[in-house]
N, C-alpha and C. Protein backbone atom coordinates (compact mmCIF):
# COMPACT_ATOMS: atom_id res chain seq x y z
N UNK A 1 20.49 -9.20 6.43
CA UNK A 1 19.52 -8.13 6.45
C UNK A 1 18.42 -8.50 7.45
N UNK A 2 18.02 -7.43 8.40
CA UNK A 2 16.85 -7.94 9.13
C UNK A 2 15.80 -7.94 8.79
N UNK A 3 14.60 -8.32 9.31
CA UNK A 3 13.44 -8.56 8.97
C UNK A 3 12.96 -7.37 8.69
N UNK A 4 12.95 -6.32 9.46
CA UNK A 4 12.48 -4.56 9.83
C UNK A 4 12.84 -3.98 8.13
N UNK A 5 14.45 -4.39 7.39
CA UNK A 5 15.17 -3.90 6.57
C UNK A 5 14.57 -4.59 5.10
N UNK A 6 14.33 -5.85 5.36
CA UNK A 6 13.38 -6.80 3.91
C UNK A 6 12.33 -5.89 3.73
N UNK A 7 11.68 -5.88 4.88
CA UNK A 7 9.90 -5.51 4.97
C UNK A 7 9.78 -4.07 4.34
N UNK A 8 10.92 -3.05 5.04
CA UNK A 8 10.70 -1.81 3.90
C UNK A 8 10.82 -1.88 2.71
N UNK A 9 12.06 -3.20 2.46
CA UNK A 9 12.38 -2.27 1.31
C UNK A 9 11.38 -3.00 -0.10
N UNK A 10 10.79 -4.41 0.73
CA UNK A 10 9.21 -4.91 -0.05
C UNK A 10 8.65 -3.76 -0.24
N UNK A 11 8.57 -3.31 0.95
CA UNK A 11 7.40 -2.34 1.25
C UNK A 11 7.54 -0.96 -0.10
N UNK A 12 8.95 -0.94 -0.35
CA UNK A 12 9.38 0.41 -1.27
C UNK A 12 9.03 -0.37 -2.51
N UNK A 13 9.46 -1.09 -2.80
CA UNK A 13 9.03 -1.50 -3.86
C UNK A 13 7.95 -2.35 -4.40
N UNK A 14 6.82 -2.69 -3.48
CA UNK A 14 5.47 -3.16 -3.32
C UNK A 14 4.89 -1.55 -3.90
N UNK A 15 5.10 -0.83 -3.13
CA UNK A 15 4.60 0.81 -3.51
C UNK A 15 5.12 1.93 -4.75
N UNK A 16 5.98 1.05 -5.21
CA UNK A 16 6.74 1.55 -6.51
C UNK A 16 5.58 0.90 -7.64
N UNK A 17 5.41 -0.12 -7.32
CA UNK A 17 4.91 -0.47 -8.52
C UNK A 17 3.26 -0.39 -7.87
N UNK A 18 3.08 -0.13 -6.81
CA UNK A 18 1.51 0.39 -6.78
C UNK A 18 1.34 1.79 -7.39
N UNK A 19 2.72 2.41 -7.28
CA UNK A 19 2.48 3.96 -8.17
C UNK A 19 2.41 3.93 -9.82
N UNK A 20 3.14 3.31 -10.00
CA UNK A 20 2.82 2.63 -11.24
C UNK A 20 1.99 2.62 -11.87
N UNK A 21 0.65 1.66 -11.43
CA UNK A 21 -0.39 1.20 -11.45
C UNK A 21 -1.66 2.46 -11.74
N UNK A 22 -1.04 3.15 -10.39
CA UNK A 22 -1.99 4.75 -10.45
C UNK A 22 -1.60 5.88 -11.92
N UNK A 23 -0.19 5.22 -12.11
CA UNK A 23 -0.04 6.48 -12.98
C UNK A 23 -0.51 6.08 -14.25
N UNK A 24 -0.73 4.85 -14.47
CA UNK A 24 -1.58 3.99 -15.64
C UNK A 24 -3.00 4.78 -15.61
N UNK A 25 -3.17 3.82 -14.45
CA UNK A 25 -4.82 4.38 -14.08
C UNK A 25 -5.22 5.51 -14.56
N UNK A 26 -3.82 6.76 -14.19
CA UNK A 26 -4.64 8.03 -14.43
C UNK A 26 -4.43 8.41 -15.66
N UNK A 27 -3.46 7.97 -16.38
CA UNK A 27 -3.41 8.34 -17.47
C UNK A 27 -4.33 7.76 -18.48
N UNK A 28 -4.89 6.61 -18.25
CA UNK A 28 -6.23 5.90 -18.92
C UNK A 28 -7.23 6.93 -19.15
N UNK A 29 -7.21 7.44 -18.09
CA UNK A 29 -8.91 8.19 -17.37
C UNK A 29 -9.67 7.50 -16.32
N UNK A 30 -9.16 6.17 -16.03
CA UNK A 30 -9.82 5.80 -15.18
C UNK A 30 -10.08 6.18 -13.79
N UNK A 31 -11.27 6.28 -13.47
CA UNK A 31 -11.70 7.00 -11.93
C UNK A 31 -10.76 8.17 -11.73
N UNK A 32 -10.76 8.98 -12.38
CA UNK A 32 -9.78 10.25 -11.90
C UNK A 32 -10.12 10.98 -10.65
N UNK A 33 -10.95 10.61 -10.16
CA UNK A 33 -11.23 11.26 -8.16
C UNK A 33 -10.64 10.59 -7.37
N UNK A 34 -10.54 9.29 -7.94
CA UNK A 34 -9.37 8.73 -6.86
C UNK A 34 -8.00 8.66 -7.02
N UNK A 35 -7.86 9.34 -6.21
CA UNK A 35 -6.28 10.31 -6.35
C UNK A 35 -5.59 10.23 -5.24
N UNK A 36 -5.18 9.07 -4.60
CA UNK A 36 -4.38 8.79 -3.22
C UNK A 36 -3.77 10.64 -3.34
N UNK A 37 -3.16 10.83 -4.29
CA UNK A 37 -1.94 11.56 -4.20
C UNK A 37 -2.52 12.84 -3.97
N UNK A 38 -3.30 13.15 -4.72
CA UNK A 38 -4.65 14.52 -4.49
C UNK A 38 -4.94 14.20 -3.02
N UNK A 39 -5.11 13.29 -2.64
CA UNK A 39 -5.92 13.72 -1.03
C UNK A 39 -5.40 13.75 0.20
N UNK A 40 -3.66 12.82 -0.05
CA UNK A 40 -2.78 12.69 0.85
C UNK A 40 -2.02 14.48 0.49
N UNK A 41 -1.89 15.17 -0.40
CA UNK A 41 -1.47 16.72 -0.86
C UNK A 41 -2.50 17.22 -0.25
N UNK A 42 -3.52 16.95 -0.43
CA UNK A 42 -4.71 17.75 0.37
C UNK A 42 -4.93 18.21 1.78
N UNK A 43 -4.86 17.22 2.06
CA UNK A 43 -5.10 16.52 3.55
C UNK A 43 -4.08 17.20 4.89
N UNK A 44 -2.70 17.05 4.22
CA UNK A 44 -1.66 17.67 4.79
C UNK A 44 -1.46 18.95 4.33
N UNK A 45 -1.92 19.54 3.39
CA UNK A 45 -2.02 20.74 3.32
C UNK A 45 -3.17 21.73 4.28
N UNK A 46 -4.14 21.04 4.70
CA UNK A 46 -5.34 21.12 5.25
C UNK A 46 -5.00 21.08 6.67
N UNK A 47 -4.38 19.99 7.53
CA UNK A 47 -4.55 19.96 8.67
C UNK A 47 -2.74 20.14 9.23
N UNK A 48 -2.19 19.97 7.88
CA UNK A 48 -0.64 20.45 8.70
C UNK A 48 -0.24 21.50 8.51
N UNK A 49 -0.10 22.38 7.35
CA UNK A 49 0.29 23.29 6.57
C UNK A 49 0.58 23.07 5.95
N UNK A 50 1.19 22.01 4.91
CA UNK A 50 2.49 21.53 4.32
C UNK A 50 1.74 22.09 2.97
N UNK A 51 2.78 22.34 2.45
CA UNK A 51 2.56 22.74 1.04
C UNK A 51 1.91 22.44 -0.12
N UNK A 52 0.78 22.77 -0.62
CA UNK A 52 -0.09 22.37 -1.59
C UNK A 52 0.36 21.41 -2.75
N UNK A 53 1.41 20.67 -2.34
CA UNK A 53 2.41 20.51 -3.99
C UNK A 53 2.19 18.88 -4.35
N UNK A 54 2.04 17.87 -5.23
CA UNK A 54 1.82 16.61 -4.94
C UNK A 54 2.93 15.66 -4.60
N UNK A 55 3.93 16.61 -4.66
CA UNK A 55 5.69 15.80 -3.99
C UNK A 55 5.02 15.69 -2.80
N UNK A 56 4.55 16.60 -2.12
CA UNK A 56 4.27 16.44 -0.79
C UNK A 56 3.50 15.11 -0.50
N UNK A 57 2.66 14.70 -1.88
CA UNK A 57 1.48 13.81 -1.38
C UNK A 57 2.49 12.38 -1.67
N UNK A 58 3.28 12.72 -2.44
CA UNK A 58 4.40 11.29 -3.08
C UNK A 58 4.53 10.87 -2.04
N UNK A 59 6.14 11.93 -1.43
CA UNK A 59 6.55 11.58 -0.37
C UNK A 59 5.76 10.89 0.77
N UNK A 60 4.36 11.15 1.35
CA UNK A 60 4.04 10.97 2.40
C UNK A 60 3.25 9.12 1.68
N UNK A 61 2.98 8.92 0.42
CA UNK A 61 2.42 8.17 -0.06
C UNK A 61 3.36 6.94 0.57
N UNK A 62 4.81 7.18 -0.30
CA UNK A 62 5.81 6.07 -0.17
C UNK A 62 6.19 5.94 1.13
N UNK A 63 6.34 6.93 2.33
CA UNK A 63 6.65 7.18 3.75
C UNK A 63 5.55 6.04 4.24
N UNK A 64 4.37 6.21 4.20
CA UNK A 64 3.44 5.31 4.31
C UNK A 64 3.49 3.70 4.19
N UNK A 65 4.13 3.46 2.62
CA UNK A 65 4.35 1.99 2.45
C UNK A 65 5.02 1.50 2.45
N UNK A 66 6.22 2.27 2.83
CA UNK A 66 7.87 2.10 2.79
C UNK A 66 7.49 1.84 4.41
N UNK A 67 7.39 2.49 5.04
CA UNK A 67 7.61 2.40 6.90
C UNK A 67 6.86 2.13 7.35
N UNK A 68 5.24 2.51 7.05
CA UNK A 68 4.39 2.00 8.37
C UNK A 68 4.16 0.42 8.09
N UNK A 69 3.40 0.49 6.66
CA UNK A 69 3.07 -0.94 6.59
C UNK A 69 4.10 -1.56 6.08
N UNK A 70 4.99 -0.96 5.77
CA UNK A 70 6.66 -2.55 5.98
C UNK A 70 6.90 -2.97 7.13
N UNK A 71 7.12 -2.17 8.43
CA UNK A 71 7.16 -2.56 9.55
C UNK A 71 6.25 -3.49 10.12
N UNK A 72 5.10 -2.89 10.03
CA UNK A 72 3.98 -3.56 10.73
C UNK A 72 3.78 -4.86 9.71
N UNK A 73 4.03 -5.33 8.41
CA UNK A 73 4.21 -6.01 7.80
C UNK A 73 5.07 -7.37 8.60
N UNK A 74 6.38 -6.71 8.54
CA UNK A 74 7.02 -7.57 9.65
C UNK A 74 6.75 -7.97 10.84
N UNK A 75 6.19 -7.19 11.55
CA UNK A 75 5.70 -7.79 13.05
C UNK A 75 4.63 -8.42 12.67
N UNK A 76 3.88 -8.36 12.18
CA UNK A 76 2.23 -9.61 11.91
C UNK A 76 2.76 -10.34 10.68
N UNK A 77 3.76 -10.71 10.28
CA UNK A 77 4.08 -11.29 9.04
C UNK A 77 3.61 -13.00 9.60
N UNK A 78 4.47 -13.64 10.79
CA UNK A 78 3.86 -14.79 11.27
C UNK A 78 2.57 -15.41 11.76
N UNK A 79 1.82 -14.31 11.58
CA UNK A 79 0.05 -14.29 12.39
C UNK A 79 -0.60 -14.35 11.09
N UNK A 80 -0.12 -14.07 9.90
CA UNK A 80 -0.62 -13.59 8.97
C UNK A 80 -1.24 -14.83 7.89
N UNK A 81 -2.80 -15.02 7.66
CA UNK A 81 -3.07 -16.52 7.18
C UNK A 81 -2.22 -16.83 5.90
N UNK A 82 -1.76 -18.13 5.50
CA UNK A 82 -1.50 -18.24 4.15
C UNK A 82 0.24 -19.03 4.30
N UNK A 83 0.50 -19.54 3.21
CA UNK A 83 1.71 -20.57 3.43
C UNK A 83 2.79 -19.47 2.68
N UNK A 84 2.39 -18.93 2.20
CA UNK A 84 3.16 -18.37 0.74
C UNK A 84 3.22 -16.96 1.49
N UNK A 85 4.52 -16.35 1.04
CA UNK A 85 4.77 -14.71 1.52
C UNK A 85 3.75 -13.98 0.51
N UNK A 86 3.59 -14.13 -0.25
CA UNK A 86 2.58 -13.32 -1.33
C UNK A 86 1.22 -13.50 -0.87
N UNK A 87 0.85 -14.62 -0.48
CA UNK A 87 -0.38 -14.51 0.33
C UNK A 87 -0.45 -13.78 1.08
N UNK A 88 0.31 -13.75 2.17
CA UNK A 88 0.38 -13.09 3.33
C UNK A 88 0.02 -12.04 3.52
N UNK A 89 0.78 -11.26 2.15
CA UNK A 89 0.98 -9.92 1.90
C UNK A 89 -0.17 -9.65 1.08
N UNK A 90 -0.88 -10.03 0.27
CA UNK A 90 -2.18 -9.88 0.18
C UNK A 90 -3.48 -9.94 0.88
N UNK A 91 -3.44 -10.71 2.48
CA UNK A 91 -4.32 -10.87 3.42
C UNK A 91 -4.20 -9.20 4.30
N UNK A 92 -2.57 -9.02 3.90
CA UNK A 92 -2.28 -8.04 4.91
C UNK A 92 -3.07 -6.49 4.57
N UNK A 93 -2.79 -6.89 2.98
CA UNK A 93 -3.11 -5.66 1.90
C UNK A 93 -4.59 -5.66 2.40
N UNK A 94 -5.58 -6.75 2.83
CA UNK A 94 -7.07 -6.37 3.16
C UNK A 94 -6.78 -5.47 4.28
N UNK A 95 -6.16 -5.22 4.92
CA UNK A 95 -6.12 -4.64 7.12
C UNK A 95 -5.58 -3.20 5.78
N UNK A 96 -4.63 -2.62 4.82
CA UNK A 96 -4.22 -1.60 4.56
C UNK A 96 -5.05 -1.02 4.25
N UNK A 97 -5.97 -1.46 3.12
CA UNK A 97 -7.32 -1.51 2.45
C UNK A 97 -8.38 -0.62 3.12
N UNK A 98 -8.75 -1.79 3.95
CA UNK A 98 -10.29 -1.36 5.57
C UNK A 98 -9.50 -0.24 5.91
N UNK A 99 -8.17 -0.05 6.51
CA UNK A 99 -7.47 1.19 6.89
C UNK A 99 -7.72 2.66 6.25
N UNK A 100 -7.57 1.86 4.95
CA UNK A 100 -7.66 3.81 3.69
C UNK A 100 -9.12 3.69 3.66
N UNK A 101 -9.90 3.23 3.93
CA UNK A 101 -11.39 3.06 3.64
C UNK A 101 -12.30 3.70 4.72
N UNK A 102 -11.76 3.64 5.93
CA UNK A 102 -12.67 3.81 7.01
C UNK A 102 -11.76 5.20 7.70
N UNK A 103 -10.28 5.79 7.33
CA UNK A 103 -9.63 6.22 7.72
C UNK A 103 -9.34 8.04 6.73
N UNK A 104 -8.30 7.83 6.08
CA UNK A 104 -8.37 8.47 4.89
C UNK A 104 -9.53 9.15 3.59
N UNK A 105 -9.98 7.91 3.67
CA UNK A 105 -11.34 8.43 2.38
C UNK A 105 -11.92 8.84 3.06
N UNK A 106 -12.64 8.89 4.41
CA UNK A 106 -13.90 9.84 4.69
C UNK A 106 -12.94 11.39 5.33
N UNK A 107 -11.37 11.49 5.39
CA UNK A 107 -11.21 12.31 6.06
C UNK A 107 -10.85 13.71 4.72
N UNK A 108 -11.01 12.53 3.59
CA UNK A 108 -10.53 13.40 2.48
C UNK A 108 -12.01 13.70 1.47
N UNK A 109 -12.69 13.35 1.96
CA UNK A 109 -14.08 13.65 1.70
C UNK A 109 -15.02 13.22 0.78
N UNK A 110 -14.18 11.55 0.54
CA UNK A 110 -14.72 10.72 -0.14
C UNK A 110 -15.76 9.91 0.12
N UNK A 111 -16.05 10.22 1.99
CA UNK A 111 -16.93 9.35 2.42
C UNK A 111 -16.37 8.13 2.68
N UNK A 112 -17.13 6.79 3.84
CA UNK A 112 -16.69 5.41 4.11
C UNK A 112 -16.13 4.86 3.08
N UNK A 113 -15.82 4.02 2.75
CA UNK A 113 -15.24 3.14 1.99
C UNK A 113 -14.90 3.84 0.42
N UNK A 114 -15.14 5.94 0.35
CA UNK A 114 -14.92 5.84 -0.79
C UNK A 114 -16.29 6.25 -2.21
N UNK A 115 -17.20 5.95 -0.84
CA UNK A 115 -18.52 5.68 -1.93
C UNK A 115 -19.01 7.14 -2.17
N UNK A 116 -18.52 7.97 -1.98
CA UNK A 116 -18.77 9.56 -2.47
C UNK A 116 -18.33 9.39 -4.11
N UNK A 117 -17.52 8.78 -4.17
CA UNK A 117 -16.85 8.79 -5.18
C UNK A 117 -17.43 7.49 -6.32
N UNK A 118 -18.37 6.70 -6.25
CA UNK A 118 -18.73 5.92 -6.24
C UNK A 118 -18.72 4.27 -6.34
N UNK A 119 -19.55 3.63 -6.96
CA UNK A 119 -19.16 1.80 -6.08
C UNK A 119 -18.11 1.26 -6.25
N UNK A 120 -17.72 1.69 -7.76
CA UNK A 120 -16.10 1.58 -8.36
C UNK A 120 -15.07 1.66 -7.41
N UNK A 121 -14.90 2.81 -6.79
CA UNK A 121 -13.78 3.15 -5.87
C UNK A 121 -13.38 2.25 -5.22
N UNK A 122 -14.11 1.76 -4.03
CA UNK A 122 -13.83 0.70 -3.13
C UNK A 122 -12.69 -0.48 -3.53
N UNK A 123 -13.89 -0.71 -5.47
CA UNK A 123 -13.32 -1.97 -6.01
C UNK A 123 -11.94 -1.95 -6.49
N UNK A 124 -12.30 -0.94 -6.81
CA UNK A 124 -10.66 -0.40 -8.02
C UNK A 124 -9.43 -0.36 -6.31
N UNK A 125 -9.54 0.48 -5.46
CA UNK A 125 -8.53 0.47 -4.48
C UNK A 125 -8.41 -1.14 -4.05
N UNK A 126 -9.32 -1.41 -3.80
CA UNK A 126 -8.97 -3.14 -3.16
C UNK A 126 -8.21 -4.11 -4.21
N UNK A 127 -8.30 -3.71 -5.33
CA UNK A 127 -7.48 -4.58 -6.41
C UNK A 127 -6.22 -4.45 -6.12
N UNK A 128 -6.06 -2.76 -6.10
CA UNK A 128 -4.90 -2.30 -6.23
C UNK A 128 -4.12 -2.37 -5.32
N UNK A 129 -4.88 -2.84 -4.01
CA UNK A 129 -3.97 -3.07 -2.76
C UNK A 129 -3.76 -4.66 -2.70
N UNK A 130 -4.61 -5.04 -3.43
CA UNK A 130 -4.09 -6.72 -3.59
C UNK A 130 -2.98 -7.04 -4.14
N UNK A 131 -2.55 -6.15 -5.49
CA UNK A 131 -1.47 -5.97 -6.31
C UNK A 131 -0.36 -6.01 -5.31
N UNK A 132 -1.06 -4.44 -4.74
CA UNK A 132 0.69 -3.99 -3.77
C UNK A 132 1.46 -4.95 -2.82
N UNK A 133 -0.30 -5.80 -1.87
CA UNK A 133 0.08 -7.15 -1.05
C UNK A 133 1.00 -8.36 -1.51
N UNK A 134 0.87 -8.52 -2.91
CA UNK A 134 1.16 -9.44 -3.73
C UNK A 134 2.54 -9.52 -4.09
N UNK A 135 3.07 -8.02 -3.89
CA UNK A 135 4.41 -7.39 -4.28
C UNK A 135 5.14 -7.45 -3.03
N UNK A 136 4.29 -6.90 -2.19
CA UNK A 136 5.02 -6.76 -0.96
C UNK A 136 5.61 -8.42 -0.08
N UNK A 137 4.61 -9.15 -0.18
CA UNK A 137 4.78 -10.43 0.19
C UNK A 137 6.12 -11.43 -0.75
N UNK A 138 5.67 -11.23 -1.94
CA UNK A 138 6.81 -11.68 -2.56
C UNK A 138 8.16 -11.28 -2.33
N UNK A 139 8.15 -9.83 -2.32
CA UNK A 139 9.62 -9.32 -2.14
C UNK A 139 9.94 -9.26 -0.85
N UNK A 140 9.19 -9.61 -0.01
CA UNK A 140 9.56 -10.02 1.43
C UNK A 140 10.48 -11.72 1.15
N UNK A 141 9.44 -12.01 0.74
CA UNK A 141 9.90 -13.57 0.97
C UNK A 141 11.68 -13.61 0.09
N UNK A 142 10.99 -13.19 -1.26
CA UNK A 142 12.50 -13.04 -1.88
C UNK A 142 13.66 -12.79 -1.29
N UNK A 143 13.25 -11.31 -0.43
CA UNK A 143 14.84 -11.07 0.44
C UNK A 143 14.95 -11.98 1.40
N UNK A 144 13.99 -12.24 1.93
CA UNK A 144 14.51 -13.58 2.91
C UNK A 144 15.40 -14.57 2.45
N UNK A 145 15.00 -15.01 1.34
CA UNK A 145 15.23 -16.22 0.72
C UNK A 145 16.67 -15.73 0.17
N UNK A 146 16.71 -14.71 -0.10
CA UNK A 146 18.75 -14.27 -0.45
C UNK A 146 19.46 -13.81 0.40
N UNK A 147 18.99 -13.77 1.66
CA UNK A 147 19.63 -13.94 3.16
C UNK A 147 19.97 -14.95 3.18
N UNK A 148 20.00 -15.87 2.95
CA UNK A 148 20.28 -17.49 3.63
C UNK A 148 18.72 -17.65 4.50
N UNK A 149 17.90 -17.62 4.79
CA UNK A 149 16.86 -18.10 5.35
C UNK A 149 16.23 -19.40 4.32
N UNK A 150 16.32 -19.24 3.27
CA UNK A 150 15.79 -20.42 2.33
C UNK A 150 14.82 -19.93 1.59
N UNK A 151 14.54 -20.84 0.26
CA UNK A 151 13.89 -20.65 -0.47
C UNK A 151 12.75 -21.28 0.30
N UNK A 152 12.12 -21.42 1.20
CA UNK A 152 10.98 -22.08 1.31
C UNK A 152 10.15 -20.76 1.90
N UNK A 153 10.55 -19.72 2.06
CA UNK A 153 9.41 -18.40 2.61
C UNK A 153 8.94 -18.13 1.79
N UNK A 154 9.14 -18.60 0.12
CA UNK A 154 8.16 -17.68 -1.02
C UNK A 154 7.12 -19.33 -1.03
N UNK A 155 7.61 -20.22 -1.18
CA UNK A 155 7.30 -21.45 -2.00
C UNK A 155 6.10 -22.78 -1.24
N UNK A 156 6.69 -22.22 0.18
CA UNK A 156 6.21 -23.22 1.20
C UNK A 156 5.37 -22.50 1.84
């Protein structure tokens, strides 16, 4: 399996269980304005046409962590500080993080980092992208490591 092919499919399942996480979240009550899925449905309903529906916001959610940042995962995976693939993928999860923060949240009208929504936000997403880093790095390293590359990409 190539590197491009690990990194998504971390990446799918780094973001499986970051959905997870949200659907906890929301079903708690916790921070219910932050709604990746509300603003990515929004957003593209707003500036593409696409249909008001939150499949729409799924799809583009997992499209997101499945392909952009699995890929790009893989190409900065060696630049990336830390000995351990789970590190990695948690250093990386900060660059995804600053990304939805300075990118997304003010375009969805949450403001910089989120803080429309208030101080919580920031904190609660950065956990949650630490989680996803944490997932993603591991299950990188994992598939490596059941390629024949060795157990030393999770461990070393």
């Amino acid at each position: 399996m190539n590197r491009y092919i690990r990194s998504m499919t971390a990446g799918f399942v780094a973001t499986a269980a970051l959905s997870l996480l949200m659907l906890m979240k929301g079903a708690m009550g916790l921070m219910p304005a932050l709604n990746p899925i509300a603003m990515l449905t929004d957003m593209a309903h707003a500036q593409m046409g696409m249909p008001a529906s939150p499949m729409v916001g799924w799809v583009a959610h997992f499209m997101i962590g499945t392909v952009a940042w699995g890929i790009l995962f893989a190409l900065l995976f060696d630049k990336l500080p830390g000995r351990r693939a789970s590190v990695k993928g948690m250093s990386f999860s900060v660059l995804a993080w600053l990304t939805m923060m300075v990118g997304p949240m003010p375009m969805a009208g949450a403001g910089l980092f989120g803080l429309a929504l208030g101080m919580m936000a920031p904190v609660m997403a950065l956990v949650m992208h630490l989680i996803w880093g944490a997932v993603l790095g591991y299950g990188y390293g994992r598939f490596q490591s059941n390629t024949g590359a060795g157990h030393s990409a999770i461990f070393s």
